[in-house]
C-alpha atoms as a PDB file:
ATOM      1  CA  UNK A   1       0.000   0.000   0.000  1.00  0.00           C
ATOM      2  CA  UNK A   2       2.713   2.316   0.712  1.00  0.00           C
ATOM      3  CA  UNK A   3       3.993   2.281  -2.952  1.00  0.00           C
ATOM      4  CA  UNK A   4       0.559   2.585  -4.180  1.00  0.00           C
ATOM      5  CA  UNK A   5       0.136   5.796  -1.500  1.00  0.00           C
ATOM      6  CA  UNK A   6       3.106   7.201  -2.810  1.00  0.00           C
ATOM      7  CA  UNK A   7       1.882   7.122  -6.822  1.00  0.00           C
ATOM      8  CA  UNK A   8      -0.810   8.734  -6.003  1.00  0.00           C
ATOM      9  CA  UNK A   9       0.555  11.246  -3.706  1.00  0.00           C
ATOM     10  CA  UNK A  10       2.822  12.031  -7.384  1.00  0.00           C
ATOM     11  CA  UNK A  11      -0.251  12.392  -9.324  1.00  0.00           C
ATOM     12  CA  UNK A  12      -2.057  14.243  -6.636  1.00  0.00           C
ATOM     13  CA  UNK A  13       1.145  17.161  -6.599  1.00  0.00           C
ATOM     14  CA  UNK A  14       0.572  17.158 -10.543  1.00  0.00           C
ATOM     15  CA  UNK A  15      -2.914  17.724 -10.756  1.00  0.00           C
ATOM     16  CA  UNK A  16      -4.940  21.352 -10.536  1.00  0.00           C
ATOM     17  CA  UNK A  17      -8.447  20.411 -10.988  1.00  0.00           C
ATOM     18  CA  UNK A  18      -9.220  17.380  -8.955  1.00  0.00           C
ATOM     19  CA  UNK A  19     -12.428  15.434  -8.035  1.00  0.00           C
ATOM     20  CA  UNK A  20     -13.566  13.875  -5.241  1.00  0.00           C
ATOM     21  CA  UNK A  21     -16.669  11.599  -5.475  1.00  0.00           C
ATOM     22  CA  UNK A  22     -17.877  10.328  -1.758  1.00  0.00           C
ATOM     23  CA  UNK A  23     -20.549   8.118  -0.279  1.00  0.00           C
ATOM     24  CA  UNK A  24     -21.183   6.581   3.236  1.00  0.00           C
ATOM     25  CA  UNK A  25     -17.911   4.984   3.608  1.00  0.00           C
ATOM     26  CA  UNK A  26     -16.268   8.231   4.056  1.00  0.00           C
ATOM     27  CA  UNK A  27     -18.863   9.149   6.937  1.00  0.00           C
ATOM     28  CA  UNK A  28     -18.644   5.938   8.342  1.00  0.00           C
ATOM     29  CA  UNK A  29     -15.557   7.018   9.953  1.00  0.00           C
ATOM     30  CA  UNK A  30     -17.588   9.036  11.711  1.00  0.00           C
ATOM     31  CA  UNK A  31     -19.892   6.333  12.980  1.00  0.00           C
ATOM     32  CA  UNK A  32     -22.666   7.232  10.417  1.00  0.00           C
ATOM     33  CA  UNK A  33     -25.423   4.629   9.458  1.00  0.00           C
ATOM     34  CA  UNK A  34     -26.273   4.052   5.518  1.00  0.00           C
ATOM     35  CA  UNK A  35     -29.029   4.743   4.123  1.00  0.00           C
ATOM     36  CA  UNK A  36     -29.609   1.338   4.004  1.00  0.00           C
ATOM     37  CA  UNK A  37     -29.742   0.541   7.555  1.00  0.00           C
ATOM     38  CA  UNK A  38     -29.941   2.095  10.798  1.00  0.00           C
ATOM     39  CA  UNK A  39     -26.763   0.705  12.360  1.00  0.00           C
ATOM     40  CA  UNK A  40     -27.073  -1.754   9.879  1.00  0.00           C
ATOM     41  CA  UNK A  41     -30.340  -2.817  11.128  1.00  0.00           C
ATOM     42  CA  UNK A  42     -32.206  -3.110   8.143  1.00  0.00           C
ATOM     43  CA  UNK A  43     -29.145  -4.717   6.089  1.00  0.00           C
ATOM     44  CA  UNK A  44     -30.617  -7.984   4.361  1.00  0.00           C
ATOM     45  CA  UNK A  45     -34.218  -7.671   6.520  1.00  0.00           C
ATOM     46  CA  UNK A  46     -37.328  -6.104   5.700  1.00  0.00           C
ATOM     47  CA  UNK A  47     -38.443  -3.888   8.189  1.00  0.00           C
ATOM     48  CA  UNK A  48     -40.939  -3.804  11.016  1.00  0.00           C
ATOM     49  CA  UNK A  49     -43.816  -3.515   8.165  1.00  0.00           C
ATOM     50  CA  UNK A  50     -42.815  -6.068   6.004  1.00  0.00           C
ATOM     51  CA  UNK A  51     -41.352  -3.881   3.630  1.00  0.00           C
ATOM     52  CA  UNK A  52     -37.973  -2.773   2.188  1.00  0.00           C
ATOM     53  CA  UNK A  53     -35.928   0.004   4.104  1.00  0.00           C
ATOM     54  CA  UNK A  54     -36.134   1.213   0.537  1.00  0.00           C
ATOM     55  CA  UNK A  55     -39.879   1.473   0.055  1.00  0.00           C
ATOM     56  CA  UNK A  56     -39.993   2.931   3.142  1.00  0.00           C
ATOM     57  CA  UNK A  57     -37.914   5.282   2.814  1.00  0.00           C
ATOM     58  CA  UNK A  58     -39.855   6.473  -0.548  1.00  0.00           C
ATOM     59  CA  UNK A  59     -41.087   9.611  -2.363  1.00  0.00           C
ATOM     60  CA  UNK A  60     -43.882   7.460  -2.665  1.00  0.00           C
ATOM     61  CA  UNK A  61     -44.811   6.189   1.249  1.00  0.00           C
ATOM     62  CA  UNK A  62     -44.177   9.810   2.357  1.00  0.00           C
ATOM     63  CA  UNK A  63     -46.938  10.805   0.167  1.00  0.00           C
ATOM     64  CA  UNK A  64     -49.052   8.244   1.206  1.00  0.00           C
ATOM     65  CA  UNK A  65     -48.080   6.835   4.755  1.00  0.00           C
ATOM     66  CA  UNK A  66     -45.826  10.200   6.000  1.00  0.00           C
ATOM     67  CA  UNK A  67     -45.756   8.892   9.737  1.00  0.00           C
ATOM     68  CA  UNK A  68     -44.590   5.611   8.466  1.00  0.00           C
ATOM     69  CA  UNK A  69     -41.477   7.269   6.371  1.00  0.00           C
ATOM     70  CA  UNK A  70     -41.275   9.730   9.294  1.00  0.00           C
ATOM     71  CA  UNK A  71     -40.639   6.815  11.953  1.00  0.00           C
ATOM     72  CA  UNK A  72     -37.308   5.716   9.897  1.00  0.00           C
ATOM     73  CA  UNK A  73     -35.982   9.074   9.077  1.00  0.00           C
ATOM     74  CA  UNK A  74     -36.534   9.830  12.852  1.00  0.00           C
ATOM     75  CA  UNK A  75     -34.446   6.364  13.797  1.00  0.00           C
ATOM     76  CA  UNK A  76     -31.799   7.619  11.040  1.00  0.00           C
ATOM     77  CA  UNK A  77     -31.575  10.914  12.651  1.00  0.00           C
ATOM     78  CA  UNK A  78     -31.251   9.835  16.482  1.00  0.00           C
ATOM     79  CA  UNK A  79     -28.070   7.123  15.230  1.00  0.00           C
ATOM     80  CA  UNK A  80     -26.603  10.121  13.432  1.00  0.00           C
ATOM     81  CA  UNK A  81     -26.875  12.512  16.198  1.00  0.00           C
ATOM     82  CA  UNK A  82     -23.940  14.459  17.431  1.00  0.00           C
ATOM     83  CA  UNK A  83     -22.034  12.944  14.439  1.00  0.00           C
ATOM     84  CA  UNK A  84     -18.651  15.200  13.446  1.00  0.00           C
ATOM     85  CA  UNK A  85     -17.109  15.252  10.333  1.00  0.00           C
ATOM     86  CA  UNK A  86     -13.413  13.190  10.080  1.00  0.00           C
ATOM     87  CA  UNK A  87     -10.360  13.363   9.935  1.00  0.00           C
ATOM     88  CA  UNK A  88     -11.208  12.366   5.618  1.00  0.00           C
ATOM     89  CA  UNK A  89     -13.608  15.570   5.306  1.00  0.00           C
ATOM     90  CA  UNK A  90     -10.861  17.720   6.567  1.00  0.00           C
ATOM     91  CA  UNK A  91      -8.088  16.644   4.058  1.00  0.00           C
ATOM     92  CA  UNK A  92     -10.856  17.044   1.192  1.00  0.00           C
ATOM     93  CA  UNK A  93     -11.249  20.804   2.785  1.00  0.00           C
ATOM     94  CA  UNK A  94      -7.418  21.389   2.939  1.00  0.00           C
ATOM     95  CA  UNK A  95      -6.584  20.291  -0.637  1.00  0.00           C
ATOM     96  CA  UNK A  96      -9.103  22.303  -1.418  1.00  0.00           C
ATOM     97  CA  UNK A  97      -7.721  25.340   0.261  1.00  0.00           C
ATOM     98  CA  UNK A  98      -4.267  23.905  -1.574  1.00  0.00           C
ATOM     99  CA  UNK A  99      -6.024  23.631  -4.964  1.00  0.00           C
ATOM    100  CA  UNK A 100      -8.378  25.977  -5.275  1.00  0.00           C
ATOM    101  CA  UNK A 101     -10.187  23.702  -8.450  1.00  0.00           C
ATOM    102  CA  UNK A 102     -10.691  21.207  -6.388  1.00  0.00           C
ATOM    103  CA  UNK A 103     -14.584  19.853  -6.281  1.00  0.00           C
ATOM    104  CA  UNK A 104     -16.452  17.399  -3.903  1.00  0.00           C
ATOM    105  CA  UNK A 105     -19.627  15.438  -5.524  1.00  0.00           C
ATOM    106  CA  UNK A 106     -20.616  13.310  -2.855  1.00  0.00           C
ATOM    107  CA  UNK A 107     -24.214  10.970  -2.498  1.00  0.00           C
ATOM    108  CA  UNK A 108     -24.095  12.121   1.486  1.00  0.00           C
ATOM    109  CA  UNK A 109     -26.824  13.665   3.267  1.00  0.00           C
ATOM    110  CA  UNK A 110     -25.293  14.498   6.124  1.00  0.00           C
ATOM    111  CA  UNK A 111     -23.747  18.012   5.442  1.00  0.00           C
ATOM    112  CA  UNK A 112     -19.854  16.402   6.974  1.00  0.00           C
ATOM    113  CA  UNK A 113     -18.062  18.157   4.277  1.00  0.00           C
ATOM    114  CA  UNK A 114     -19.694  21.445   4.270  1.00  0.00           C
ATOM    115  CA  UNK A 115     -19.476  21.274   8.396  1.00  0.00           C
ATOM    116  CA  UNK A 116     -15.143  20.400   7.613  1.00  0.00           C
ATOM    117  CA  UNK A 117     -15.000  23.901   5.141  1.00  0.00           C
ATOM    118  CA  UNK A 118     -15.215  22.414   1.656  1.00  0.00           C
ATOM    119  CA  UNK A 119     -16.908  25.314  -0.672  1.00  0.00           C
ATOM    120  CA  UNK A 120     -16.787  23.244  -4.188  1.00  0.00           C
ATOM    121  CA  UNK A 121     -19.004  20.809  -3.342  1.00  0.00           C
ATOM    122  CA  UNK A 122     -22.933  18.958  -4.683  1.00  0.00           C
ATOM    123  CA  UNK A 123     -24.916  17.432  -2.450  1.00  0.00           C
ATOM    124  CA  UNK A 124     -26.582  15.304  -4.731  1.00  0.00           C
ATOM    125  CA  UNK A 125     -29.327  13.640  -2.618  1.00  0.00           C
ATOM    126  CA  UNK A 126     -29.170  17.031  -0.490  1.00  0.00           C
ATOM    127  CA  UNK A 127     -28.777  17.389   3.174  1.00  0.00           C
ATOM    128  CA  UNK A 128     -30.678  16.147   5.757  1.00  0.00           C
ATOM    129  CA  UNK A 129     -30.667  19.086   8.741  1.00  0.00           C
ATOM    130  CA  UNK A 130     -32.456  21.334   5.999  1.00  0.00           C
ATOM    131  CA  UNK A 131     -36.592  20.771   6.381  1.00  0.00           C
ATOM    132  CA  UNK A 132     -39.246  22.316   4.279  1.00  0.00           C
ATOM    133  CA  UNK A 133     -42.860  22.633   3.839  1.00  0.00           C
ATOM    134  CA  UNK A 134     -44.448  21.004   1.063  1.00  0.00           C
ATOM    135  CA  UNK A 135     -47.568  23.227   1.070  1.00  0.00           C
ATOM    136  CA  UNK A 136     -45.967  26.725   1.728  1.00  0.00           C
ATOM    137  CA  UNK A 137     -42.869  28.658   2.056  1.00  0.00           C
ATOM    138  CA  UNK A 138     -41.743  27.859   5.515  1.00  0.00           C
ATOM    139  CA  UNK A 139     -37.684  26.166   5.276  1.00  0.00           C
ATOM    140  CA  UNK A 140     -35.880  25.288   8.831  1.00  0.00           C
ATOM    141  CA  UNK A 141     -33.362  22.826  10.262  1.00  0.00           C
ATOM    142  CA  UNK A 142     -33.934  19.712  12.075  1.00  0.00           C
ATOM    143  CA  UNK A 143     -32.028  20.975  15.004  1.00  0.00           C
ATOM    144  CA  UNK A 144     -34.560  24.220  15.124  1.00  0.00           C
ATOM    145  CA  UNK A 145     -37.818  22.341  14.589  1.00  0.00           C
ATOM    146  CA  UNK A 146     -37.059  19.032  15.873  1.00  0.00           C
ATOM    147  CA  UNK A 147     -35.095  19.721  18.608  1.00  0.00           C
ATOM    148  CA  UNK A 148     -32.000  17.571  16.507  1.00  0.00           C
ATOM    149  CA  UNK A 149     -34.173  14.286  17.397  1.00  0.00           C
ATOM    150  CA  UNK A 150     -32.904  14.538  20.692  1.00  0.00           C
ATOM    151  CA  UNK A 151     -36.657  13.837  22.529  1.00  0.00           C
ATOM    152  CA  UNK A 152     -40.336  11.868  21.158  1.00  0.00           C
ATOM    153  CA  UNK A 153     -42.501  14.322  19.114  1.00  0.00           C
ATOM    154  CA  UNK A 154     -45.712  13.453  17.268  1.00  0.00           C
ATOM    155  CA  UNK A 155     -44.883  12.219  13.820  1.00  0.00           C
ATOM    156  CA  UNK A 156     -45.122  13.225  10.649  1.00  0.00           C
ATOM    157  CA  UNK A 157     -43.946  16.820  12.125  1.00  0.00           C
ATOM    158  CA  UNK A 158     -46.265  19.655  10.586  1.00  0.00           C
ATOM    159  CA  UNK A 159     -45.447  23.274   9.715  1.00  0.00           C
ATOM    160  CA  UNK A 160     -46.124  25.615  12.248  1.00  0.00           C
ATOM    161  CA  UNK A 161     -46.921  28.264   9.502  1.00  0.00           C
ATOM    162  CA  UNK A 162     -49.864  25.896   7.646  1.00  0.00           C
ATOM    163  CA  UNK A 163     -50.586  22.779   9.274  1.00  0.00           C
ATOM    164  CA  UNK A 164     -48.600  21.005   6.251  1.00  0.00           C
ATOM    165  CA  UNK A 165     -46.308  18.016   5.746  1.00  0.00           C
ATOM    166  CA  UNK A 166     -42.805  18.758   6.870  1.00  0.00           C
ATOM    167  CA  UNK A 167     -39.891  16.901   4.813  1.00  0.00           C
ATOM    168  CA  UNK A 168     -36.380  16.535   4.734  1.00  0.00           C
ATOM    169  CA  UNK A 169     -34.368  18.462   1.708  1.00  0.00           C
ATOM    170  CA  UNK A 170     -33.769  15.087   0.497  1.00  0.00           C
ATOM    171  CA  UNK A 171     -33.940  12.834  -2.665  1.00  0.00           C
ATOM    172  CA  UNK A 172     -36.233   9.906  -0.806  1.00  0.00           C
ATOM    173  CA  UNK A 173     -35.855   6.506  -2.636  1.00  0.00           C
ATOM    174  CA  UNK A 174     -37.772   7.150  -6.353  1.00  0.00           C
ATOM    175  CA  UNK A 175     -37.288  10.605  -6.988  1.00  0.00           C
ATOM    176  CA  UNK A 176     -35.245  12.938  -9.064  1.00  0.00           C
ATOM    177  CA  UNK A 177     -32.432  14.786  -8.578  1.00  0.00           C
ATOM    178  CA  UNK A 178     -33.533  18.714  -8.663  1.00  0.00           C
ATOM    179  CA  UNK A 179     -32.878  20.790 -12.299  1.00  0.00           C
ATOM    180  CA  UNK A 180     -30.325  22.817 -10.293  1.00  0.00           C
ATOM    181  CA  UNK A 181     -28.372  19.459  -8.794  1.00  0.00           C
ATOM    182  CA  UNK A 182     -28.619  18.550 -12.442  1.00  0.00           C
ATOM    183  CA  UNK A 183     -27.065  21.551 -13.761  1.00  0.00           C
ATOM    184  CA  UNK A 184     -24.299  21.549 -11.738  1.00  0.00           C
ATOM    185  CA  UNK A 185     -23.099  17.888 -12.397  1.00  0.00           C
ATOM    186  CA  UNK A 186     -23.756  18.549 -16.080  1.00  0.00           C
ATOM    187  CA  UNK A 187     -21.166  22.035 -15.582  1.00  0.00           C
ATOM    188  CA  UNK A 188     -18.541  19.601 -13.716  1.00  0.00           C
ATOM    189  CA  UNK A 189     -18.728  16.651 -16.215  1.00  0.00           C
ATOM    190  CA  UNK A 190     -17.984  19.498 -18.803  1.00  0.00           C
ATOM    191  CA  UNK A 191     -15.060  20.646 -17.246  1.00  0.00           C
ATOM    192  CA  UNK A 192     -12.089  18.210 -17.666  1.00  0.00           C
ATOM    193  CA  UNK A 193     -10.339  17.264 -14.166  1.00  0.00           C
ATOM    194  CA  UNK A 194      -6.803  16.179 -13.778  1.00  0.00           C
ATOM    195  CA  UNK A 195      -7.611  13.268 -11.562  1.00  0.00           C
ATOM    196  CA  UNK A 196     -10.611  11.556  -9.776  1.00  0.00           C
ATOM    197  CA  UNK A 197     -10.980  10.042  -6.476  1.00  0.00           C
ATOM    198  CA  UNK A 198     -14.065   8.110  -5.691  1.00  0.00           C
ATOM    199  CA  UNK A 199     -14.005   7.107  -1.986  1.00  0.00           C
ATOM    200  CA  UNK A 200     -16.471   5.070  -0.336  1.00  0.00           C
ATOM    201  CA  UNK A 201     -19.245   3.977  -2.076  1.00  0.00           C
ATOM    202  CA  UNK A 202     -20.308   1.249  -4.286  1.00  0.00           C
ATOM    203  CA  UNK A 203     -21.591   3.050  -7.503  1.00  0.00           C
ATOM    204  CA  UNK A 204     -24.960   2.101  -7.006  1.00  0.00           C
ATOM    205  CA  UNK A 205     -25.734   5.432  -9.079  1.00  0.00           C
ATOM    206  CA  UNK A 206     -24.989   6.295 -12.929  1.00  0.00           C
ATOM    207  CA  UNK A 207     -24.211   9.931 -12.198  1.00  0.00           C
ATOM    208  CA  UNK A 208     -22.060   8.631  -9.450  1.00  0.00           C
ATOM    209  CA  UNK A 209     -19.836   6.450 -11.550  1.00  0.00           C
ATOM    210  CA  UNK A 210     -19.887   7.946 -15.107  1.00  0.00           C
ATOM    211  CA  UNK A 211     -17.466  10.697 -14.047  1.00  0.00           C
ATOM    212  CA  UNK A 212     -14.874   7.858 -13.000  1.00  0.00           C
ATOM    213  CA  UNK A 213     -15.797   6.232 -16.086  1.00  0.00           C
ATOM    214  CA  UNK A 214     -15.447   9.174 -18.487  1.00  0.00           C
ATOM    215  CA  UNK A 215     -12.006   9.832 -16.874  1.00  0.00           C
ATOM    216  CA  UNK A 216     -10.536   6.355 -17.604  1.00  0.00           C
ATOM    217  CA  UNK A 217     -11.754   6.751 -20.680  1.00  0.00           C
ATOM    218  CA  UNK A 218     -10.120  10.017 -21.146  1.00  0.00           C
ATOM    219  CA  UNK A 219      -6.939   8.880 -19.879  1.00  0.00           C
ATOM    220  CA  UNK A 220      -7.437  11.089 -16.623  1.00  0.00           C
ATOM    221  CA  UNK A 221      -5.696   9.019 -13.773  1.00  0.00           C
ATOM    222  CA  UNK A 222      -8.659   7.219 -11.110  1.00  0.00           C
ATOM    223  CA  UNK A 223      -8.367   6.667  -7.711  1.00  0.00           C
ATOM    224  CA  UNK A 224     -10.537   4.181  -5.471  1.00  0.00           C
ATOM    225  CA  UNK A 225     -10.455   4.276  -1.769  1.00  0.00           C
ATOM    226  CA  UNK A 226     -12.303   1.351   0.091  1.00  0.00           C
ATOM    227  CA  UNK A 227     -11.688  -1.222   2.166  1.00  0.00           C
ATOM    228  CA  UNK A 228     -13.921  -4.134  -0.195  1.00  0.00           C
ATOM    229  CA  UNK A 229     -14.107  -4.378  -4.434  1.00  0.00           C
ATOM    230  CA  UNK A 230     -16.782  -2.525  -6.471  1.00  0.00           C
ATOM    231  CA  UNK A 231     -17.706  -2.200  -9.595  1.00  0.00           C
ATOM    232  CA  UNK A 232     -15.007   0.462 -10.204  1.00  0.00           C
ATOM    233  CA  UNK A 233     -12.390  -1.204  -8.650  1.00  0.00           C
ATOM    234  CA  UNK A 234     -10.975  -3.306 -12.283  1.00  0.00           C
ATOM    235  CA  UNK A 235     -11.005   0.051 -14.080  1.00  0.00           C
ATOM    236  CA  UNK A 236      -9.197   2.793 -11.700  1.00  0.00           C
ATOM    237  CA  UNK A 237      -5.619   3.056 -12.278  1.00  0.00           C
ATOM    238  CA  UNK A 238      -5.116   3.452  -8.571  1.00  0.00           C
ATOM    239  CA  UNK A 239      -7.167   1.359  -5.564  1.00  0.00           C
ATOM    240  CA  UNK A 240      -6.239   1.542  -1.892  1.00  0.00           C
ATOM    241  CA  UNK A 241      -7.900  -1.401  -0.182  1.00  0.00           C
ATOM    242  CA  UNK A 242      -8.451   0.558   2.986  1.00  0.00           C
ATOM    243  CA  UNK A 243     -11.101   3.042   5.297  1.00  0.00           C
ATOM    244  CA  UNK A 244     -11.326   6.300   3.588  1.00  0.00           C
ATOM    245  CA  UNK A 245      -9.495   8.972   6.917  1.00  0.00           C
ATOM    246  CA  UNK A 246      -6.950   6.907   7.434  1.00  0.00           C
ATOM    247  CA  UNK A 247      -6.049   6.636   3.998  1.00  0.00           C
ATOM    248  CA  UNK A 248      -6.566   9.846   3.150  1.00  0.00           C
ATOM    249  CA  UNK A 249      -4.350  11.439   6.173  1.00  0.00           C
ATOM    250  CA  UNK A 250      -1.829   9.488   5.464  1.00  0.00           C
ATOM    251  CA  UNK A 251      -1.655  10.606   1.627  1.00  0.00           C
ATOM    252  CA  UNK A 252      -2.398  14.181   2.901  1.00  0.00           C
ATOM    253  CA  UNK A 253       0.862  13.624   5.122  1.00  0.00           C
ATOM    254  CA  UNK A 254       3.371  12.733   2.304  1.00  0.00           C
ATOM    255  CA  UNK A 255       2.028  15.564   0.336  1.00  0.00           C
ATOM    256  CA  UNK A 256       2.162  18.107   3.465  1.00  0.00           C
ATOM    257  CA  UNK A 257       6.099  17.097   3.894  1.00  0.00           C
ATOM    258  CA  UNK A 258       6.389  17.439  -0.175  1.00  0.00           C
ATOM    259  CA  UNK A 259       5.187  21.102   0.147  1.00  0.00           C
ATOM    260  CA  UNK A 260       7.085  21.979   3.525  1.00  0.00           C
ATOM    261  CA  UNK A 261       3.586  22.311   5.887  1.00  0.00           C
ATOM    262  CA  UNK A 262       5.311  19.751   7.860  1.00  0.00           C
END
């Protein structure tokens, strides 16, 4: 791994405009839950209902069973409560500050690197603390309305402006990215990067994968950080077998020395 850490350290001093693509392995190091699973309570198991974490967790059941959508998003919150960004979401922030093109698109709802000072960054299923109304105006935070599910309130929670349906700024399991989050992954994949680092997740999603796709296409050199194989893992040019901080403070460290910070 070291002489693996050390390539990519080279290509990582070489490069201007780089990419970082991140799921839930990166916020696992901070004790996050996936999506699919509380804990990993739901992994492989339907839940209470009978039904997939999935359909549960849908545009759909919100619509038509809120309360029911409402109790998992609740359980998701109270597991991710108090949850800090890592030791990974500050050396995405630093190269950042180090190379000012550098870009985070990350499937994450759980705001870790906005919290750790990265600015060039898509939340493409959004971010969980941010609530709105579906029938009026009225936007808050789950720590201002909900109290940051730290006690029992009556579920679905309701607007206090209109009565209506409170939701997470969320895509929910079915539904479509907004124009705007489209827009702004169309500007990226028209900008060409100098190298791409996908860390953490399994490319479950199209838009996730295509940019690491397009760049090994394009000759741009690919790097995978995680600790098991995924669909990716044959094509990148690079692949550290390892959890996503660790990894990535210990490439942050040889570059650091390289550029005298240390």
């Amino acid at each position: 791994m070291n002489s693996t850490l050390s390539a990519v350290a080279d290509v990582l001093w070489e490069a201007e405009k780089i990419l970082f693509i991140t799921g839930a392995g990166l916020s696992a190091d901070s004790g996050l839950p996936t999506y699919r699973g509380v804990g990993g309570l739901y992994e492989g198991q339907d839940t209470e209902e009978g039904i997939s974490i999935e359909d549960a967790l849908s545009g759909l059941m919100l619509s038509m069973n809120p309360a029911l959508t409402w109790k998992y998003l609740w359980q998701i919150g109270v597991a991710c409560r108090g949850a800090t960004f890592n030791r990974g979401h500050e050396v995405i922030a630093e190269i950042e500050r180090w190379k000012p093109n550098t870009w985070v698109l990350t499937q994450n709802v759980d705001g870790l690197h906005r919290s750790a000072g990265s600015q060039n960054l898509i939340e493409v299923h959004g971010r969980a603390s941010e609530l709105y109304c579906v029938d009026c105006s009225y936007k808050t935070t789950a720590q201002e309305l909900l109290g940051g599910y730290s006690h029992p309130i009556s579920l679905p929670p309701r607007c206090p402006t209109c009565g209506g349906l409170i939701r997470p700024d969320v895509v929910l399991f079915g539904e479509f990215l907004s124009q705007k989050t489209v827009a702004a992954m169309q500007h990226l994949m028209n900008t060409r990067m100098d190298l791409v680092f996908i860390i953490g997740t399994s490319g479950a999603f199209p838009y996730i994968t295509q940019p690491v796709q397009t760049a090994c296409i394009t000759g741009i050199p690919t790097v995978e950080i995680n600790p098991t194989k995924t669909a990716l893992s044959e094509i990148v040019d690079y692949r550290l077998e390892s959890t996503a901080a660790d990894t990535l403070n210990q490439l942050w460290s040889i570059v650091q020395q390289r550029i005298g910070l240390k």
